[in-house]
C-alpha atoms as a PDB file:
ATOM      1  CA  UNK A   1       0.000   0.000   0.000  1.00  0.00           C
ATOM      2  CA  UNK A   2       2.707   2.303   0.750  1.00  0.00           C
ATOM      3  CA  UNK A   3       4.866   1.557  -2.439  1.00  0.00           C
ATOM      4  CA  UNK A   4       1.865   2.544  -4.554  1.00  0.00           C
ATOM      5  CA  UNK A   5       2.021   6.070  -3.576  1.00  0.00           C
ATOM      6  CA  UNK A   6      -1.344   5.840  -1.809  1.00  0.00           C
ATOM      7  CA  UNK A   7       0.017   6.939   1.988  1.00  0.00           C
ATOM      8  CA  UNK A   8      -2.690   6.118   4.152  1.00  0.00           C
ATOM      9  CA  UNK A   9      -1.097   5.611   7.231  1.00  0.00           C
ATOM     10  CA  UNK A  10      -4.099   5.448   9.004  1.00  0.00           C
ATOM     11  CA  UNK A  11      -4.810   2.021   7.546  1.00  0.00           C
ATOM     12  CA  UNK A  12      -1.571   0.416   8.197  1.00  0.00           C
ATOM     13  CA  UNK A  13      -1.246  -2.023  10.741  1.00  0.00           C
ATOM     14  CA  UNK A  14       0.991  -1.004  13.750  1.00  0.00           C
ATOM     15  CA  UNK A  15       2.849  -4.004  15.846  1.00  0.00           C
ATOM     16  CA  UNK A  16       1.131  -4.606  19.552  1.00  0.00           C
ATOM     17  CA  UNK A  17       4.605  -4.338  20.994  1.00  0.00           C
ATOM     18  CA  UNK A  18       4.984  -0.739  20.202  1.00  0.00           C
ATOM     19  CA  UNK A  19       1.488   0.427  21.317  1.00  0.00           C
ATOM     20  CA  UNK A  20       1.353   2.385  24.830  1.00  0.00           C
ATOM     21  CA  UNK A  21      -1.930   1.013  27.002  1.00  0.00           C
ATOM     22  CA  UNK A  22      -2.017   4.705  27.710  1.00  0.00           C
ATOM     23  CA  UNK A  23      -3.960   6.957  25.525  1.00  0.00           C
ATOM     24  CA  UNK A  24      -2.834  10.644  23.835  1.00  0.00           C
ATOM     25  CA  UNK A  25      -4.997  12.157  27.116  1.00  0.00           C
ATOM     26  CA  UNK A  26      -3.096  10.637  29.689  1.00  0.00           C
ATOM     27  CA  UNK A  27       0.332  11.174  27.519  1.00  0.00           C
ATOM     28  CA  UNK A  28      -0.050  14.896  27.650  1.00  0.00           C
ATOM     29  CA  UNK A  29      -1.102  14.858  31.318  1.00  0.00           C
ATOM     30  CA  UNK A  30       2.124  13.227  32.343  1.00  0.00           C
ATOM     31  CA  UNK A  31       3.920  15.883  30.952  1.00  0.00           C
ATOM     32  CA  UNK A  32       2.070  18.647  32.187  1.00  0.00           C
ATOM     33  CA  UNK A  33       1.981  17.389  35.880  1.00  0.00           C
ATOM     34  CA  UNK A  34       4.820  19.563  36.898  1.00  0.00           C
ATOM     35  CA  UNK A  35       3.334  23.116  35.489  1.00  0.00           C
ATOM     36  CA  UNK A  36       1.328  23.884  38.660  1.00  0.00           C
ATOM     37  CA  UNK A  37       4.316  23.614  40.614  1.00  0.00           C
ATOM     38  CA  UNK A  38       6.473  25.410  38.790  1.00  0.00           C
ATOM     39  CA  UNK A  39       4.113  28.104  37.466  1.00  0.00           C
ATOM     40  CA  UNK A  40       2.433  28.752  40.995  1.00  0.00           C
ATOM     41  CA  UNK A  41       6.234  29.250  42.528  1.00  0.00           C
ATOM     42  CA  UNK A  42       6.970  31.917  39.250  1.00  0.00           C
ATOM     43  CA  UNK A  43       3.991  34.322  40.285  1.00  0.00           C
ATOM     44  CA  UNK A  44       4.409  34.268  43.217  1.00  0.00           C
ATOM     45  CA  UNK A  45       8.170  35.453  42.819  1.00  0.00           C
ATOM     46  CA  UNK A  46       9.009  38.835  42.769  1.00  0.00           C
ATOM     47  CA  UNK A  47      12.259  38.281  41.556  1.00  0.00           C
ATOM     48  CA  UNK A  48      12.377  38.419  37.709  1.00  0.00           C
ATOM     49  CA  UNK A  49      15.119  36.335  37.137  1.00  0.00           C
ATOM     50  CA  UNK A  50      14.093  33.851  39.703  1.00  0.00           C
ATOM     51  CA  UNK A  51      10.522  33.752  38.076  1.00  0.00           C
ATOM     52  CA  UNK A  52      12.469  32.891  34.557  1.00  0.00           C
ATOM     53  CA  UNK A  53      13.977  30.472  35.731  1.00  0.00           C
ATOM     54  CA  UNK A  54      10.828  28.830  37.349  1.00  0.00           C
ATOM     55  CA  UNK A  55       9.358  28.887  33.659  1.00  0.00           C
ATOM     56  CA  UNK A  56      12.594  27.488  32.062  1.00  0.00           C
ATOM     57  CA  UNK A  57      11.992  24.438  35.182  1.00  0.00           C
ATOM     58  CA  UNK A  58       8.637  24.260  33.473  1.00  0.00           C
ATOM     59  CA  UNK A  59       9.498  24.300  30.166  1.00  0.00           C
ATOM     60  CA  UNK A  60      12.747  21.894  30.580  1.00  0.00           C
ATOM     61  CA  UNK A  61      10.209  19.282  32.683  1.00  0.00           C
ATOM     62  CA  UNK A  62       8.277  18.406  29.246  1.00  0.00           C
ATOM     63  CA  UNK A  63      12.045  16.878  27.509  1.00  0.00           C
ATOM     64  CA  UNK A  64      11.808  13.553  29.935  1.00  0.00           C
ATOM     65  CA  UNK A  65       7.897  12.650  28.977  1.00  0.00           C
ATOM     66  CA  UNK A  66       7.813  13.584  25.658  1.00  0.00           C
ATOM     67  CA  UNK A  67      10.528  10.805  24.907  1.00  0.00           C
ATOM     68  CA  UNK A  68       8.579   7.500  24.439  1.00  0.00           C
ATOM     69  CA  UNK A  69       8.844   4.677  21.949  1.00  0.00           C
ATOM     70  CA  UNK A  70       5.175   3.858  22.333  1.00  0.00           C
ATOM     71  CA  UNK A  71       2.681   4.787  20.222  1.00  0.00           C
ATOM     72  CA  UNK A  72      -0.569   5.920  22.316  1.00  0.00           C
ATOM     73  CA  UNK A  73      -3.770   4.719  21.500  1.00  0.00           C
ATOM     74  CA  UNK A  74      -6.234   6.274  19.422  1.00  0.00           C
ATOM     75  CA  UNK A  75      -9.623   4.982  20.429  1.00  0.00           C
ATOM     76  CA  UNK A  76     -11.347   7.194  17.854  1.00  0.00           C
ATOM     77  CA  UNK A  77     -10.232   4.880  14.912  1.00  0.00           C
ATOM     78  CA  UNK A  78     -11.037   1.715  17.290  1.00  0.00           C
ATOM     79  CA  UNK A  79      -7.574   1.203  18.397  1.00  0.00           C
ATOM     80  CA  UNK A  80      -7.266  -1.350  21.853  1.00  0.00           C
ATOM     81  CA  UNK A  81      -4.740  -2.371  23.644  1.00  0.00           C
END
């Protein structure tokens, strides 16, 4: 299907092994769980260097998460785990 030129990915069957039981939801959760902590501490600094570097924390907490092999599930085109 893919050497034809038709590139439907959408119909192309993925391997089990590299399918997350997680779904897209709970991927982008994960990597927000650290903004309230971070974001609360930057208002409430007065400092403005101190409250950049709060939001730099914030931003630099989303590399880890982000990094996964596993595809999430997309339960919208009937994907299970």
């Amino acid at each position: 299907m893919l050497l034809s030129g038709k590139f439907e990915l959408y119909k192309v069957s993925f391997p089990i092994k590299a399918m997350s039981p997680n779904s897209i939801l709970f991927a982008v959760s994960k990597q927000a769980i650290h903004s309230p902590v971070f974001l609360n501490a930057a208002a409430l600094t007065e400092n403005p260097l101190e409250r950049m570097k709060f939001v730099m924390c914030n931003t630099l907490s989303y590399i880890y998460p982000t990094h996964f092999f596993d595809k999430p599930l997309n339960p919208i085109l009937g994907e299970t785990y």
